[in-house]
Protein backbone atom coordinates (compact mmCIF):
# COMPACT_ATOMS: atom_id res chain seq x y z
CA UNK A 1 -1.89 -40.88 -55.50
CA UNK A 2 -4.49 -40.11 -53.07
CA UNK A 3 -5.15 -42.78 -49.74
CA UNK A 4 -8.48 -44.27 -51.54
CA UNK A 5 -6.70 -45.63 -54.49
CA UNK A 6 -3.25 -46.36 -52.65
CA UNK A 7 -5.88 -48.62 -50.67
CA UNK A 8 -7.39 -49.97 -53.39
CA UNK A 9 -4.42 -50.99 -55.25
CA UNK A 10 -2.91 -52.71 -51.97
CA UNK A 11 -6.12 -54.11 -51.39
CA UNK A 12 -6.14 -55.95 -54.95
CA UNK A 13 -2.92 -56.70 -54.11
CA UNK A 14 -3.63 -58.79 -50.63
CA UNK A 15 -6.64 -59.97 -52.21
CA UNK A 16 -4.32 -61.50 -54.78
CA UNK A 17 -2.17 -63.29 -52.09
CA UNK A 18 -4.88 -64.10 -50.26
CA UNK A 19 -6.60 -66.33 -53.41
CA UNK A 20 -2.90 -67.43 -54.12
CA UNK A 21 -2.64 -69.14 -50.63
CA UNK A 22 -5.77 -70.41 -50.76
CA UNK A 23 -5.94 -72.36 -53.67
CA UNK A 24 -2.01 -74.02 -52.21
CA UNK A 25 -3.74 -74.75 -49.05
CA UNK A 26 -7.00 -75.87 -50.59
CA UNK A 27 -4.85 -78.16 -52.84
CA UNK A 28 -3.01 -79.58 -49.84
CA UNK A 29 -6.65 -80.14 -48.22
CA UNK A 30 -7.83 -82.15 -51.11
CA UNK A 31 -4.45 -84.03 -51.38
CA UNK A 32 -3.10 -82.54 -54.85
CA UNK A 33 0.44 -85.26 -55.35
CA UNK A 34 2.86 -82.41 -55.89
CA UNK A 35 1.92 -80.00 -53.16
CA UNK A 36 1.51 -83.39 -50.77
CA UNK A 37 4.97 -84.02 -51.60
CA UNK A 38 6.08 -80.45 -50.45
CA UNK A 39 4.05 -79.57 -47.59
CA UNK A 40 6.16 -77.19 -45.87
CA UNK A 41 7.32 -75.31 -49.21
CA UNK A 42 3.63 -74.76 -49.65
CA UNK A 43 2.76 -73.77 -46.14
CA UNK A 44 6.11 -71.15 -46.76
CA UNK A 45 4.71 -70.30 -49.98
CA UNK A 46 1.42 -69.14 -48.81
CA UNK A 47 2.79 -67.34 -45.95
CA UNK A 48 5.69 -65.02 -47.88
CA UNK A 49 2.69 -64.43 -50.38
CA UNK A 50 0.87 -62.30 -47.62
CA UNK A 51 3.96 -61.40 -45.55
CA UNK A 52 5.13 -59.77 -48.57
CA UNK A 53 2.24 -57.55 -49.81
CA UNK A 54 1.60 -56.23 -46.05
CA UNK A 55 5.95 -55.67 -45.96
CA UNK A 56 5.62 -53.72 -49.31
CA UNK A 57 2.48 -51.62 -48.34
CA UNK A 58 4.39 -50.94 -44.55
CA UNK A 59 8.25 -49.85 -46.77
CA UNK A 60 5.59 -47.71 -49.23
CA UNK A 61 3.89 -46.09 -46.20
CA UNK A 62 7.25 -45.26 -44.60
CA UNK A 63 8.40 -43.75 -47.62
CA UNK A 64 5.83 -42.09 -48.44
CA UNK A 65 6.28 -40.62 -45.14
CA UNK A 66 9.28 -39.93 -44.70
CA UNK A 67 9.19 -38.08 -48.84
CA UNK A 68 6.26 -35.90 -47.28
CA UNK A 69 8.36 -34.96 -43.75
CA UNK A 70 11.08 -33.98 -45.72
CA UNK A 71 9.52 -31.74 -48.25
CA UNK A 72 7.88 -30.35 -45.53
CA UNK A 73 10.70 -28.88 -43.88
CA UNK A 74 12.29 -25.39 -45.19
CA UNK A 75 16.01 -24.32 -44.91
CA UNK A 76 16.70 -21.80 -43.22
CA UNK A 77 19.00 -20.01 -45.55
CA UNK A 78 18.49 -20.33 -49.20
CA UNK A 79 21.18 -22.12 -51.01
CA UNK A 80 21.82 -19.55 -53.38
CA UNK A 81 22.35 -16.71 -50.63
CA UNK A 82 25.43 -18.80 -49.36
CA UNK A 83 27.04 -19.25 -52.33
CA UNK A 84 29.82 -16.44 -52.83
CA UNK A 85 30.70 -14.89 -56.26
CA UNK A 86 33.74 -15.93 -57.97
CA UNK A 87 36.75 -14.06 -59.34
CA UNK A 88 36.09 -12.27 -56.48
């Protein structure tokens, strides 16, 4: 996956939280009854909604990293030269 469409997807991705919390906190603004009655669960809501996407893209980019340094680095010895015959 190249960077444009990794950003892309997480982009739809926020943008999808981002409507999500929205539309709770716009509901709470216009006094919806059964957000009203759970205020802070909504407020929570909204906020693990975007906390979440920008924790996932974060853990992807580590990964991702990490996946790249380590095919990156070479052994020194092959495996295969260190292994001895057997019945030897």
């Amino acid at each position: 996956m190249n960077p444009s469409t990794w950003l892309k997807a997480r982009a739809v991705e926020l943008g999808a939280a981002l409507c999500t919390a929205t539309i709770l906190i716009g509901g709470l603004a216009i006094g919806v009854p059964f957000l009203r009655a759970r205020i802070p669960e909504t407020f929570l809501y909204s906020f693990c909604c975007i906390t979440a996407v920008i924790l996932r893209a974060g853990i992807d980019l580590v990964v991702r990293g990490i996946a790249l340094a380590a095919g990156s680095l070479r052994p020194a010895v092959p495996v295969a030269a260190t292994l001895k015959p057997s019945g030897a």
